[in-house]
C-alpha atoms as a PDB file:
ATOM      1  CA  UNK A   1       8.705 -46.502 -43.023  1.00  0.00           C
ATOM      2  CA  UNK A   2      11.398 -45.287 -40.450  1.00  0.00           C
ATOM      3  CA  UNK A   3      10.518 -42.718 -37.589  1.00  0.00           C
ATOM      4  CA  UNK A   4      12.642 -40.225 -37.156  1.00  0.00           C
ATOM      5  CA  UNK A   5      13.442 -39.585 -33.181  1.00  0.00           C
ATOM      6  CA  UNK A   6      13.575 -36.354 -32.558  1.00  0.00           C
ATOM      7  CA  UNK A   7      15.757 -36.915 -29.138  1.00  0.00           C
ATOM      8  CA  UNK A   8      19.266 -38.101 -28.587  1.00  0.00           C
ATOM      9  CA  UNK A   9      19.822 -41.115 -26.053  1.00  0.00           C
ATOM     10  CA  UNK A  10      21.092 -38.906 -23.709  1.00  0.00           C
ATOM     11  CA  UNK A  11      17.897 -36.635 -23.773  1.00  0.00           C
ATOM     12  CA  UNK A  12      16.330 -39.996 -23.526  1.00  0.00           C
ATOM     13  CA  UNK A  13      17.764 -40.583 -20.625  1.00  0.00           C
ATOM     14  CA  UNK A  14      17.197 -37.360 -19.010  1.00  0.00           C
ATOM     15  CA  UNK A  15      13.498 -37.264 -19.556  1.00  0.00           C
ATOM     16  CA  UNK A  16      13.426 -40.911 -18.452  1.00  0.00           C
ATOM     17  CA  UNK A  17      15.161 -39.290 -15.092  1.00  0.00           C
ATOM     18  CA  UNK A  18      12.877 -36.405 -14.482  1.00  0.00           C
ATOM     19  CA  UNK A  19       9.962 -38.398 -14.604  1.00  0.00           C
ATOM     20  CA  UNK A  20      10.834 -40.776 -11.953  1.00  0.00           C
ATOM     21  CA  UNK A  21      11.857 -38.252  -9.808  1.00  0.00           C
ATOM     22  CA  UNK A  22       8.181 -36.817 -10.500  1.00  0.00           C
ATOM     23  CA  UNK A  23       7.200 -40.213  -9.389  1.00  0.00           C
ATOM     24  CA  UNK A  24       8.748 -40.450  -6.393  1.00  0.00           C
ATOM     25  CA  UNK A  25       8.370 -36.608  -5.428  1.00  0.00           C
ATOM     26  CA  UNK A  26       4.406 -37.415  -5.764  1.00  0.00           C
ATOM     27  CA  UNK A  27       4.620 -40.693  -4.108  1.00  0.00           C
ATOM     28  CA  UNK A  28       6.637 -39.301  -1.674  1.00  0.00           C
ATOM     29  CA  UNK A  29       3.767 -36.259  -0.784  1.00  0.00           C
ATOM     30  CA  UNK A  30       1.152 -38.415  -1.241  1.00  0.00           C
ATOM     31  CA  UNK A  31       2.427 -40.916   1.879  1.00  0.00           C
ATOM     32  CA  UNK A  32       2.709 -38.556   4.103  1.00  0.00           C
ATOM     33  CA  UNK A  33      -0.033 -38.628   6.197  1.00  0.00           C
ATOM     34  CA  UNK A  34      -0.502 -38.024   9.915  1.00  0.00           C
ATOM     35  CA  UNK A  35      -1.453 -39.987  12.661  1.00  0.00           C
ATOM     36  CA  UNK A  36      -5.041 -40.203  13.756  1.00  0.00           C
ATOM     37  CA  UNK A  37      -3.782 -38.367  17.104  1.00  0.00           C
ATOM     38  CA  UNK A  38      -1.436 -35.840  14.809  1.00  0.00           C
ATOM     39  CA  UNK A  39      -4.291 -35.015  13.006  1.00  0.00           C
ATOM     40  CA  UNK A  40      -6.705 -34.505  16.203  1.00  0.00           C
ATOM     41  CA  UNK A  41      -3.973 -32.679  18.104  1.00  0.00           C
ATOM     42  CA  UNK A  42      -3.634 -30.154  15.379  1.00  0.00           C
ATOM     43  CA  UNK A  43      -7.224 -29.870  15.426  1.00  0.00           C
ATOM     44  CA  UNK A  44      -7.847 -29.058  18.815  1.00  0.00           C
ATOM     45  CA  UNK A  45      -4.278 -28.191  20.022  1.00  0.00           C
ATOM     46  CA  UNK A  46      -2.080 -29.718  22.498  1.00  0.00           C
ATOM     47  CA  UNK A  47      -4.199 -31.609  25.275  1.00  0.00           C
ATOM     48  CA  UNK A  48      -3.015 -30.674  29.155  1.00  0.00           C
ATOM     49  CA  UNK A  49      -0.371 -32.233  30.543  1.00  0.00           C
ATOM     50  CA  UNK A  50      -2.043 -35.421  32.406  1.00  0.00           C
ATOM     51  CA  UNK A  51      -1.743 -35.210  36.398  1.00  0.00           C
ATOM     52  CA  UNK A  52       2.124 -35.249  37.551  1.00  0.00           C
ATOM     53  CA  UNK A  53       2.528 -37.512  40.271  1.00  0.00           C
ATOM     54  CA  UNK A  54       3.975 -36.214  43.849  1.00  0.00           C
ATOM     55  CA  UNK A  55       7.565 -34.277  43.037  1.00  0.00           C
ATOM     56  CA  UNK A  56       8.390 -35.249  46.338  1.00  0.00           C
ATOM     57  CA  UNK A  57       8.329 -38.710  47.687  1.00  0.00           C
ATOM     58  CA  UNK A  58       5.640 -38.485  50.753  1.00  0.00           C
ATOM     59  CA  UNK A  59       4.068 -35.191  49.120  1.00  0.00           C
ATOM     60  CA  UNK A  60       0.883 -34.056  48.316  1.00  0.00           C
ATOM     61  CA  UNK A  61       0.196 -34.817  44.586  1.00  0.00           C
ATOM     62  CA  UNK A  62       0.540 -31.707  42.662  1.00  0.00           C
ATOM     63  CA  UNK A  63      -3.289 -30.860  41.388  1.00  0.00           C
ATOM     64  CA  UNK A  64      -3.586 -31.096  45.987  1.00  0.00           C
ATOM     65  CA  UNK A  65      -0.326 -28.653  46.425  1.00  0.00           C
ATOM     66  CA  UNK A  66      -1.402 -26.375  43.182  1.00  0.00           C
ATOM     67  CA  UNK A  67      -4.895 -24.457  44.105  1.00  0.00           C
ATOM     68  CA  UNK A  68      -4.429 -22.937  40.216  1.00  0.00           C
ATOM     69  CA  UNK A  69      -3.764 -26.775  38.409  1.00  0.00           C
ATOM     70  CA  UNK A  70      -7.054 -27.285  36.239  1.00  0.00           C
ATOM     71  CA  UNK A  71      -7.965 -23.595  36.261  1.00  0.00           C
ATOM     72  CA  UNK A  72      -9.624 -22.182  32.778  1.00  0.00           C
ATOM     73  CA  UNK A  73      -6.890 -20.009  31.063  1.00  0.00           C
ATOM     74  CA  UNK A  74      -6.949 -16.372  31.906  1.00  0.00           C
ATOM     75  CA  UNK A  75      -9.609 -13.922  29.745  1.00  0.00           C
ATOM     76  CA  UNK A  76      -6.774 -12.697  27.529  1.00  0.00           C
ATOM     77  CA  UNK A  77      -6.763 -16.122  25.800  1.00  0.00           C
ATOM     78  CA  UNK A  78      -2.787 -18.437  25.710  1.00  0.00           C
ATOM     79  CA  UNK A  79      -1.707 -20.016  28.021  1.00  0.00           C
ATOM     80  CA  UNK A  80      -2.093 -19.831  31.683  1.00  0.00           C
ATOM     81  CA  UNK A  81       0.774 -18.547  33.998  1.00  0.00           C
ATOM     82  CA  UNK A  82       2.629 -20.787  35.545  1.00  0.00           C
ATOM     83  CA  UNK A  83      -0.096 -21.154  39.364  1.00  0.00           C
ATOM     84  CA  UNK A  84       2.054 -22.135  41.630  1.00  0.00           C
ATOM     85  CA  UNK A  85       1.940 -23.086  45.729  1.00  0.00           C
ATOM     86  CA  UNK A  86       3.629 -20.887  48.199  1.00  0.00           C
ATOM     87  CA  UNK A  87       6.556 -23.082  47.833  1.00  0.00           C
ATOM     88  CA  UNK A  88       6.517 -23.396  44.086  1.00  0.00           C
ATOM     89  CA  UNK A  89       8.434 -25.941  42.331  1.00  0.00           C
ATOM     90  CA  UNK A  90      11.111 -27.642  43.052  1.00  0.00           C
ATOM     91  CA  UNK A  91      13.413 -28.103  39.691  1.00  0.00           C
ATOM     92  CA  UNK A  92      15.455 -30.822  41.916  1.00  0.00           C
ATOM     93  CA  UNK A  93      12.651 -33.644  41.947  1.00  0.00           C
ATOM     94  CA  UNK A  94       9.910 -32.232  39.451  1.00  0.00           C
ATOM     95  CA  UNK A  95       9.092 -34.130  36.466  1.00  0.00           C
ATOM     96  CA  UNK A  96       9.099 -32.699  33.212  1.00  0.00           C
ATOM     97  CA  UNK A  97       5.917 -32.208  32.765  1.00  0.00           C
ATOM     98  CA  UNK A  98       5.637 -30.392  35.739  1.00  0.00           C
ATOM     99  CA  UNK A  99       8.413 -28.014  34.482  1.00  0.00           C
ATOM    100  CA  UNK A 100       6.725 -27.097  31.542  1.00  0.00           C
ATOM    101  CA  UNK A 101       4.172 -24.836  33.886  1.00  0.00           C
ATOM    102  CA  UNK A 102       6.613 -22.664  34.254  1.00  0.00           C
ATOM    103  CA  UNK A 103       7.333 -19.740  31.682  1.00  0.00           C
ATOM    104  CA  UNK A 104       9.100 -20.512  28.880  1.00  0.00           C
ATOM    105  CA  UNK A 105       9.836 -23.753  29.623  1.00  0.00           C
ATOM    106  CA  UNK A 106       8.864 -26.106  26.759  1.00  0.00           C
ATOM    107  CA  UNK A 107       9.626 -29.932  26.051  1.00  0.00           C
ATOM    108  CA  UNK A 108      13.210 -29.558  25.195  1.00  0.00           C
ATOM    109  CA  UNK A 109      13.705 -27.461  27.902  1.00  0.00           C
ATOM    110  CA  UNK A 110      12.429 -29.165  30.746  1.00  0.00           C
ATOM    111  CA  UNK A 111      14.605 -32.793  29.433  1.00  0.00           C
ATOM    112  CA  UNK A 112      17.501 -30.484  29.426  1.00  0.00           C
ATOM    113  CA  UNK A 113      16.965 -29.551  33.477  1.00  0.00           C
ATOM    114  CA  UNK A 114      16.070 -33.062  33.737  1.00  0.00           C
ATOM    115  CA  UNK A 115      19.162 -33.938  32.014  1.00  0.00           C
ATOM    116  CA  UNK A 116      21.566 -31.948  33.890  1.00  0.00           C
ATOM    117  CA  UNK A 117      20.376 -31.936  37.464  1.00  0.00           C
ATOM    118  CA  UNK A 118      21.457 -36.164  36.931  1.00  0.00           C
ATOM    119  CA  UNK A 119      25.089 -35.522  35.209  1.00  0.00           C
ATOM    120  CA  UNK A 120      25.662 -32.274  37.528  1.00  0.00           C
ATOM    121  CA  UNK A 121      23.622 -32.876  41.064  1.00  0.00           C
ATOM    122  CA  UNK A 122      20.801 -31.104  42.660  1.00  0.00           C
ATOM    123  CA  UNK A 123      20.185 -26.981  42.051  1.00  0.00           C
ATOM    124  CA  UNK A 124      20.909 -25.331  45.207  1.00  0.00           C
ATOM    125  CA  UNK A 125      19.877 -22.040  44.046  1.00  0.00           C
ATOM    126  CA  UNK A 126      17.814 -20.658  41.025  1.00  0.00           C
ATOM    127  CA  UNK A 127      20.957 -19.385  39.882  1.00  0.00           C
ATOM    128  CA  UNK A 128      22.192 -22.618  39.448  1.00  0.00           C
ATOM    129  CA  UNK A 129      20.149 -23.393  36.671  1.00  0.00           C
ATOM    130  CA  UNK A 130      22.143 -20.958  34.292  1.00  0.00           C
ATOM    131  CA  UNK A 131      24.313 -23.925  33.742  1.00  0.00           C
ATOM    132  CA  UNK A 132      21.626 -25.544  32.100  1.00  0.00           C
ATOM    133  CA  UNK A 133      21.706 -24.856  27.718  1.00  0.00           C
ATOM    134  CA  UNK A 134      19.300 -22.640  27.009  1.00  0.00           C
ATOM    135  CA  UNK A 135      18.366 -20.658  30.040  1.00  0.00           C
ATOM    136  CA  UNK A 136      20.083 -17.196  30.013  1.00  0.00           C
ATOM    137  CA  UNK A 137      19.365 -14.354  32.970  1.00  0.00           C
ATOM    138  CA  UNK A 138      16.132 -13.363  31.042  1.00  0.00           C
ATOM    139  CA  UNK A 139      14.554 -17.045  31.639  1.00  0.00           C
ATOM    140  CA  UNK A 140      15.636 -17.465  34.678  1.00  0.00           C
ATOM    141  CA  UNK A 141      14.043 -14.289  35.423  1.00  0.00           C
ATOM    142  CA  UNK A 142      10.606 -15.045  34.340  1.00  0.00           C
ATOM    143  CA  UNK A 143      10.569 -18.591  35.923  1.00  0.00           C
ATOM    144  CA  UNK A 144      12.060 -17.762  39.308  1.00  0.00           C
ATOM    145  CA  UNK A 145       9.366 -16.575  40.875  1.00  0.00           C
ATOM    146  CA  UNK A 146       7.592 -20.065  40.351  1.00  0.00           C
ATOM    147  CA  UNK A 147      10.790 -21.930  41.456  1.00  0.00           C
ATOM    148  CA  UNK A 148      10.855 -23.313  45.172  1.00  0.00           C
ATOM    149  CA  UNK A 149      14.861 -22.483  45.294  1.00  0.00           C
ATOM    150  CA  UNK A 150      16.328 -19.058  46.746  1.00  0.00           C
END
């Protein structure tokens, strides 16, 4: 007795096609899984930056020179404001890290200042930093006040 196929080879083919792609689509989903420090990161949100060392060689190190560093975060809840000394920070020798305390100053941000202060020289005013991609006069507004530069 002969079966009668109710496809064509090329619906065969196609059927054959969309269920290896449902395969690998599952596969795919199924493999991605985070990192044990992902996962806990997402959990508990992004730890503190650890302790920058001294921005300036012979300095006090910064937790010493910043009476906020380590402070609980304001009532309101987010982030703390950017505590700064008297003399603030100096975007010429800070480290990243140290950059990101300041307003609106994330990751990307801070490699960027990093970035060009060593293809372009020191900042010699806060102005300065509007050649850096990304900060416009509305960032360097709300950061200036924390910045060591005139």
């Amino acid at each position: 007795m002969r079966v009668l196929d109710p496809f064509t080879p090329a619906e065969r083919r196609l059927a054959l096609l969309l269920f290896l792609l449902a395969v690998i689509g599952s596969s795919v989903h199924g493999s991605r899984r985070l990192s044990p420090e992902v996962e806990a990161w997402l959990e508990r949100g992004p730890a503190p930056p650890p302790p920058a060392p001294a921005d300036t060689a012979g300095a006090a190190p910064a937790a010493a020179a910043d009476p906020g560093a380590g402070r609980a975060p304001a009532a309101g809840g987010g982030a703390p404001a950017a505590s700064t000394s008297a003399g603030g920070i100096d975007p010429n020798t800070a480290a990243p890290a140290r950059l990101m305390t300041l307003p609106g100053i994330g990751p990307a941000l801070a490699g960027r200042i990093v970035a060009d202060r060593k293809a372009h020289g020191p900042y010699r005013r806060a102005s300065d930093l509007l050649r850096v991609p990304g900060i416009g006069p509305a960032t360097l507004a709300r950061i200036r006040a924390g910045l060591s530069l005139p």
